[in-house]
N, C-alpha and C. Protein backbone atom coordinates (compact mmCIF):
# COMPACT_ATOMS: atom_id res chain seq x y z
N UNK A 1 208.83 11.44 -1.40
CA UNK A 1 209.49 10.37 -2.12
C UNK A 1 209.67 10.77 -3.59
N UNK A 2 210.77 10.21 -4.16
CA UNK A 2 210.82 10.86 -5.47
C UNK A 2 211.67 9.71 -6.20
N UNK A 3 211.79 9.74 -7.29
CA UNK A 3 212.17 8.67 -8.26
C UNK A 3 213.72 8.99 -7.80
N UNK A 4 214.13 7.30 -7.78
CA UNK A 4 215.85 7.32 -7.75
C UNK A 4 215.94 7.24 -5.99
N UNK A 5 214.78 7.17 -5.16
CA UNK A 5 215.31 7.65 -3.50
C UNK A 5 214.96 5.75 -3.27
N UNK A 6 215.94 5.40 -2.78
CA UNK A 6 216.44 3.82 -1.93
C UNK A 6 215.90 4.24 -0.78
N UNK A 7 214.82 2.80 -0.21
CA UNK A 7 214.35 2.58 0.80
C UNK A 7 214.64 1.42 1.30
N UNK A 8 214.62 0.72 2.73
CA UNK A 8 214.17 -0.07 3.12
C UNK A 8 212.63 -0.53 2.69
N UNK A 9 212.35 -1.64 2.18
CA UNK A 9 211.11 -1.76 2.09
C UNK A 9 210.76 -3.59 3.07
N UNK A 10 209.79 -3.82 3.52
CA UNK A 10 209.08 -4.92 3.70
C UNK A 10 208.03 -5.74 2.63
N UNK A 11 208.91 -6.41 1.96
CA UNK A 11 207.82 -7.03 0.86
C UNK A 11 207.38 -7.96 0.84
N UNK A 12 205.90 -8.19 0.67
CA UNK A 12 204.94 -9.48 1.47
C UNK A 12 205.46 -10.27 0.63
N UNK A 13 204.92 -11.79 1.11
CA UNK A 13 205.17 -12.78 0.69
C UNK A 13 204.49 -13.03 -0.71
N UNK A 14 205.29 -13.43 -1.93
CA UNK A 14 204.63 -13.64 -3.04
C UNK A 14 204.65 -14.48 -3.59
N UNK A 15 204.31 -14.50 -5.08
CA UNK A 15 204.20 -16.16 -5.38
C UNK A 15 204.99 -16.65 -5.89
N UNK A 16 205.81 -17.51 -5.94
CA UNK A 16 207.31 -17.69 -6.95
C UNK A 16 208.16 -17.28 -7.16
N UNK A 17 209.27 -17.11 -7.62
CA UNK A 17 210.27 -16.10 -7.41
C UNK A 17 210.38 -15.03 -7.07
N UNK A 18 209.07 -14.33 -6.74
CA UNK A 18 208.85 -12.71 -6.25
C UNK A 18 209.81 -12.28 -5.06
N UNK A 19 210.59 -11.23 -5.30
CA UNK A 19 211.32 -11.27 -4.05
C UNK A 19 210.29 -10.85 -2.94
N UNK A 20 210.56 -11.17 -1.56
CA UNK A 20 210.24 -11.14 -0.58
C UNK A 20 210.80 -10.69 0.84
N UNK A 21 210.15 -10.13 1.35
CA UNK A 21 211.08 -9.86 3.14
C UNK A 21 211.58 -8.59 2.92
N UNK A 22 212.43 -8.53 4.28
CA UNK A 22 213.26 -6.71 3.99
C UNK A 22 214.54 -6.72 3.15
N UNK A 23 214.58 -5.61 2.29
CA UNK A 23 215.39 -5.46 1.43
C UNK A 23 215.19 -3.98 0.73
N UNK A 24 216.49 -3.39 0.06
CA UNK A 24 216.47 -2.15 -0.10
C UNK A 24 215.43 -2.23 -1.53
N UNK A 25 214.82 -1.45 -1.97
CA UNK A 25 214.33 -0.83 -3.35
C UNK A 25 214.20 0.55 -3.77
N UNK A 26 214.46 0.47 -5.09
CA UNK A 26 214.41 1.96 -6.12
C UNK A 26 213.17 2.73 -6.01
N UNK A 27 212.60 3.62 -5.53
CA UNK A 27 210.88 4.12 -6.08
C UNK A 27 211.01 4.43 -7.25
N UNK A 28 210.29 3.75 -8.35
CA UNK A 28 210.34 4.18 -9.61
C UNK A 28 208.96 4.89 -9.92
N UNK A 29 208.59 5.71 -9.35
CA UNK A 29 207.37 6.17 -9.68
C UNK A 29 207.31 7.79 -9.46
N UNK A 30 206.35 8.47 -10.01
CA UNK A 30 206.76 10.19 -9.94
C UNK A 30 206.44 10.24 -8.31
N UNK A 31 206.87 11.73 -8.25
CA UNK A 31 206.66 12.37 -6.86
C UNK A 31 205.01 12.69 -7.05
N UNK A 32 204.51 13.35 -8.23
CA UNK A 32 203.29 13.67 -7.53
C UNK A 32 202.05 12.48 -7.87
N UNK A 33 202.67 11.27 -8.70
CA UNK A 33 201.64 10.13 -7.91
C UNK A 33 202.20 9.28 -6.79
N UNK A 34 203.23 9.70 -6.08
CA UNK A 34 203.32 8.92 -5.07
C UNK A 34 202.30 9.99 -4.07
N UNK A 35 202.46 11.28 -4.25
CA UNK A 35 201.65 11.72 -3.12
C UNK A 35 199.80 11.56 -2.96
N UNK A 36 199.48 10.87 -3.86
CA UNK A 36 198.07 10.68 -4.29
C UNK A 36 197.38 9.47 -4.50
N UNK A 37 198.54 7.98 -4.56
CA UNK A 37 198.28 7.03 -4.57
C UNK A 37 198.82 6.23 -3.17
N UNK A 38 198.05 5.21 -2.65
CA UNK A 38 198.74 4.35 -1.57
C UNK A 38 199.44 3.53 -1.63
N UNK A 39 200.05 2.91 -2.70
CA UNK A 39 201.17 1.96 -3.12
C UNK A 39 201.95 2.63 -3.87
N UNK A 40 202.95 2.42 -4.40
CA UNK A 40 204.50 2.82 -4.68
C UNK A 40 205.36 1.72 -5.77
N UNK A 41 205.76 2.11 -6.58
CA UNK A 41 205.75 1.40 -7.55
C UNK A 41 207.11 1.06 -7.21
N UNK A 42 208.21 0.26 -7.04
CA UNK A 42 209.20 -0.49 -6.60
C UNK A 42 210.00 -1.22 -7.58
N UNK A 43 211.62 -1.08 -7.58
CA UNK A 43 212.16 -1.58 -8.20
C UNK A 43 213.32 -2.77 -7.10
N UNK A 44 212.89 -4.00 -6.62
CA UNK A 44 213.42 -4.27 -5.71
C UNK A 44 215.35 -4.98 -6.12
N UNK A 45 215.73 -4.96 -4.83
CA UNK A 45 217.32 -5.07 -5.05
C UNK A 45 217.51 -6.38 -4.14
N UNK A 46 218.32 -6.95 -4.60
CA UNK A 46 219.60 -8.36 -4.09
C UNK A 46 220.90 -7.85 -4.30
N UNK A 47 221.44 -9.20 -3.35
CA UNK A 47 222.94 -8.55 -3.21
C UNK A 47 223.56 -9.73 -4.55
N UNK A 48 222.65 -10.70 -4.66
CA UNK A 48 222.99 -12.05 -5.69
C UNK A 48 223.48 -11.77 -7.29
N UNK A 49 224.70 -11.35 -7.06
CA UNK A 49 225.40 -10.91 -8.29
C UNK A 49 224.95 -11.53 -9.28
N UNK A 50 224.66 -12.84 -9.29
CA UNK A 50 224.52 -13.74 -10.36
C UNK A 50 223.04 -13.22 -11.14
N UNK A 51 222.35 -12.56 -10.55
CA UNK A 51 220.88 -12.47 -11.43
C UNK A 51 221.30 -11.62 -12.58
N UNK A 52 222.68 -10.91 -12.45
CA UNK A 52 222.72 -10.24 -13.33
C UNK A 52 222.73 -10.98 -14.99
N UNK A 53 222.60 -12.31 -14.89
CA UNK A 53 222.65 -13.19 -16.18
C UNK A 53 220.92 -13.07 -16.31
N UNK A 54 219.80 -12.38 -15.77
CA UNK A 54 218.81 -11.86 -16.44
C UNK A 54 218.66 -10.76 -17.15
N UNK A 55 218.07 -10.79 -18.25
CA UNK A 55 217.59 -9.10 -18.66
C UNK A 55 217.05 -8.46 -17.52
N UNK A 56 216.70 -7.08 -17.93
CA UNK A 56 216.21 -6.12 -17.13
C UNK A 56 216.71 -6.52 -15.54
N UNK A 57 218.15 -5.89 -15.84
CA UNK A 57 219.14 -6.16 -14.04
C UNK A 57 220.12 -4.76 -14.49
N UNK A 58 220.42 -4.17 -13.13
CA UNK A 58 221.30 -3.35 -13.62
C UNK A 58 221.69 -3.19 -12.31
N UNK A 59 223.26 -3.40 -12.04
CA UNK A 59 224.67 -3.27 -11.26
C UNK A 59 224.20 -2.08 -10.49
N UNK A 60 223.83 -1.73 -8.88
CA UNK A 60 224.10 -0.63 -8.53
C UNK A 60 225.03 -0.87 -7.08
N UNK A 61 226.14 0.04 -7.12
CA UNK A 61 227.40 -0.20 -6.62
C UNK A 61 227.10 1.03 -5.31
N UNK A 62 227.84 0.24 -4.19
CA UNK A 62 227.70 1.32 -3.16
C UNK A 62 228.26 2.34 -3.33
N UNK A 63 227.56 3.50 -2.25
CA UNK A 63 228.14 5.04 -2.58
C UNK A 63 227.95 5.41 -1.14
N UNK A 64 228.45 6.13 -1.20
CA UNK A 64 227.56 7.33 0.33
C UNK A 64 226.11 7.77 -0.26
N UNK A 65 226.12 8.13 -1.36
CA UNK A 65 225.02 8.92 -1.64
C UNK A 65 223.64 7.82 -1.78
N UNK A 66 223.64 6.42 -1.88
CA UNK A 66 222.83 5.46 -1.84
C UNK A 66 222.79 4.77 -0.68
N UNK A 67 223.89 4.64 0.29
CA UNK A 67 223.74 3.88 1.18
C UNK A 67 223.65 2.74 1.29
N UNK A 68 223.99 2.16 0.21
CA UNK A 68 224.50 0.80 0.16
C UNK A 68 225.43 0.28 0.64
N UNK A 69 225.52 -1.00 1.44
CA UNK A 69 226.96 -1.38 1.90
C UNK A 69 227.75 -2.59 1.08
N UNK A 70 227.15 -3.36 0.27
CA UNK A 70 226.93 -3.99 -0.77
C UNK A 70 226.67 -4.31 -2.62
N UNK A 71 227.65 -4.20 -3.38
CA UNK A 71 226.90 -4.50 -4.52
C UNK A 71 225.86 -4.83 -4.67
N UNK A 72 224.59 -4.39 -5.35
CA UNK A 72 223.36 -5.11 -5.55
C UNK A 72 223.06 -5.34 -7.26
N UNK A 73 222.26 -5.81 -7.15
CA UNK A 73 221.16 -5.92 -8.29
C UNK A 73 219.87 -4.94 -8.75
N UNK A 74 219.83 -4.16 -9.61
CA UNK A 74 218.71 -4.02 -9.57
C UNK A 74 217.74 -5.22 -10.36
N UNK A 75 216.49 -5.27 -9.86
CA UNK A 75 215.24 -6.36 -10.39
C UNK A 75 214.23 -5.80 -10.85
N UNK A 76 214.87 -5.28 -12.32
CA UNK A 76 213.74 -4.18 -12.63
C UNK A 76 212.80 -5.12 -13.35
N UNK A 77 212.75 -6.21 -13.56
CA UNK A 77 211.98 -7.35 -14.44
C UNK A 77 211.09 -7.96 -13.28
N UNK A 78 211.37 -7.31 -11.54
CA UNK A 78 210.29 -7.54 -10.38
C UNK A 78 209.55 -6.12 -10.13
N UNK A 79 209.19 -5.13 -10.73
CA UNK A 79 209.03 -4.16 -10.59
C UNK A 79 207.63 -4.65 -9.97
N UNK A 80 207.46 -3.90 -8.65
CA UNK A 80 206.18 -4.45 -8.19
C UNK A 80 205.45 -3.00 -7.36
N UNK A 81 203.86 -3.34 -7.45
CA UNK A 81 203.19 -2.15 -6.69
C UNK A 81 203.35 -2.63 -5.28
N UNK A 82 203.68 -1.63 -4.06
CA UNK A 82 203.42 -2.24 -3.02
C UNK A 82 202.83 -1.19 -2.06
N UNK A 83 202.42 -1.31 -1.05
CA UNK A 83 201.46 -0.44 -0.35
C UNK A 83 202.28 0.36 0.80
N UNK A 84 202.44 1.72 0.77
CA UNK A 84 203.22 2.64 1.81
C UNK A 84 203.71 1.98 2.74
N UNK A 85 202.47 1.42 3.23
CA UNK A 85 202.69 0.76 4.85
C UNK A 85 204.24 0.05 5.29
N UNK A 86 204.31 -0.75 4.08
CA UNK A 86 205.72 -1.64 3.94
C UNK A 86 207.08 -1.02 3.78
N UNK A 87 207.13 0.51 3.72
CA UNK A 87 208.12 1.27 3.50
C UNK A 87 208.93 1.66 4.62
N UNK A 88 210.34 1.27 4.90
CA UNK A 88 210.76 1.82 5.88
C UNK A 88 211.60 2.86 5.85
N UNK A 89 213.03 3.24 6.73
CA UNK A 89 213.75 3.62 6.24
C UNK A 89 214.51 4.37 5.34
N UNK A 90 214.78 5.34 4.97
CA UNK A 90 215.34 5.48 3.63
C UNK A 90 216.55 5.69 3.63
N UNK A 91 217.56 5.07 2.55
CA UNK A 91 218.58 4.93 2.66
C UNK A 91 219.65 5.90 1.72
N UNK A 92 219.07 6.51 0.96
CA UNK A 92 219.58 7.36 0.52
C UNK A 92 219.01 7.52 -1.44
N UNK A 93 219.51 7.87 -2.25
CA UNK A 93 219.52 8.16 -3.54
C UNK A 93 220.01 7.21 -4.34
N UNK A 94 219.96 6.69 -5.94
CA UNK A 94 220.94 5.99 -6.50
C UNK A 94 221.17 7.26 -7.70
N UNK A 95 222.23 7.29 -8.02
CA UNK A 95 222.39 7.76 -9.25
C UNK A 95 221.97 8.57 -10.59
N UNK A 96 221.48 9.41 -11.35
CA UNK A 96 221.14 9.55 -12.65
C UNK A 96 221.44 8.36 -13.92
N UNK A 97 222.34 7.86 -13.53
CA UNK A 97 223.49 6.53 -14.52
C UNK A 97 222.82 5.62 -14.55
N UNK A 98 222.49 5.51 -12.52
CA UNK A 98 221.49 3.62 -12.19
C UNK A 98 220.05 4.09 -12.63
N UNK A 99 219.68 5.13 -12.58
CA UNK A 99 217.95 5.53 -13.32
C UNK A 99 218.25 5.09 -14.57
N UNK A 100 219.07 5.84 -15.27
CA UNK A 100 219.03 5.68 -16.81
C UNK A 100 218.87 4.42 -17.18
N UNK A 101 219.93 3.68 -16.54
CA UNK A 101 219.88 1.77 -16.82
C UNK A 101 219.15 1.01 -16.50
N UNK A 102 218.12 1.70 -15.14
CA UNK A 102 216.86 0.86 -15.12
C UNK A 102 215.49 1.47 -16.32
N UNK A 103 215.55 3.04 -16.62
CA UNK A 103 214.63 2.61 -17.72
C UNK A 103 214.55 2.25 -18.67
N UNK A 104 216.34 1.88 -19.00
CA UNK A 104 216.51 1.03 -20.25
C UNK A 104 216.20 -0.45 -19.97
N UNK A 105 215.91 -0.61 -18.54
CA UNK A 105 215.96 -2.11 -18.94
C UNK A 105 214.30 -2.26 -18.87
N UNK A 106 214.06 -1.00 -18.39
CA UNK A 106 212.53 -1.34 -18.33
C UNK A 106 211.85 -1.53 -19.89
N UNK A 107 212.58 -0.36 -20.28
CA UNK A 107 212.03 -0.69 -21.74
C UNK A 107 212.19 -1.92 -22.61
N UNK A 108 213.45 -2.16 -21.56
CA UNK A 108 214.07 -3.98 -22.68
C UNK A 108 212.75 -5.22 -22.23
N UNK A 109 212.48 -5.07 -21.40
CA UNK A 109 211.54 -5.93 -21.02
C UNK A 109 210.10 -5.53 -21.39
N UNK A 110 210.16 -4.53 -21.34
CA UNK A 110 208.53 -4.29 -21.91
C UNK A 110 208.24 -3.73 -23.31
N UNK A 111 209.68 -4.18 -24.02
CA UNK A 111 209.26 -4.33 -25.55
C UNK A 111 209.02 -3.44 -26.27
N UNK A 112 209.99 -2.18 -25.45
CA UNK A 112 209.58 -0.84 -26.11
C UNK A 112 210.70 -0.63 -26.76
């Protein structure tokens, strides 16, 4: 697994707006702590155009190379740890462009 690779993921039920259920996400985390840790640091996606009226959201548009069939969202302001187990699928890559704009938004949100 490596930063930028789109999965299917299964994401447990959480508390409040947390997204939830199956849905694609970003791994935002390196390759060599994904190979050493049991959760996976997650940038999860919607198809709900409208979240884009939050900070830390960034437009990722289908490709072949992502496997998207859908405009999504990224929800980098849900960035969540979640545990291998829940990982399915993988659907392909997003971009260098959609990385760049999620660690800008990461940084927009975390005040860096």
């Amino acid at each position: 697994m490596n930063v930028g690779d789109l999965f299917w993921v299964e994401f447990p039920a959480g508390a409040g707006r947390a997204q939830a259920g199956r849905r694609p996400a970003i791994v935002a985390q390196a390759t060599t702590a994904s190979a050493s840790l049991p959760a996976l640091l997650l940038v999860p996606l919607t198809t709900q155009l409208d979240a884009l009226r939050f900070p830390g959201t960034v437009l990722v548009e289908p490709s072949p190379a992502n496997g998207l069939r859908r405009p999504s969202v990224a929800l980098v302001f849900q960035l969540a740890a979640v545990d291998k187990r829940f990982l399915g699928s993988r659907l392909g890559r997003v971009s260098d462009a959609v990385m760049a704009g999620i660690w800008s938004a990461l940084d927009e949100v975390m005040g860096r």
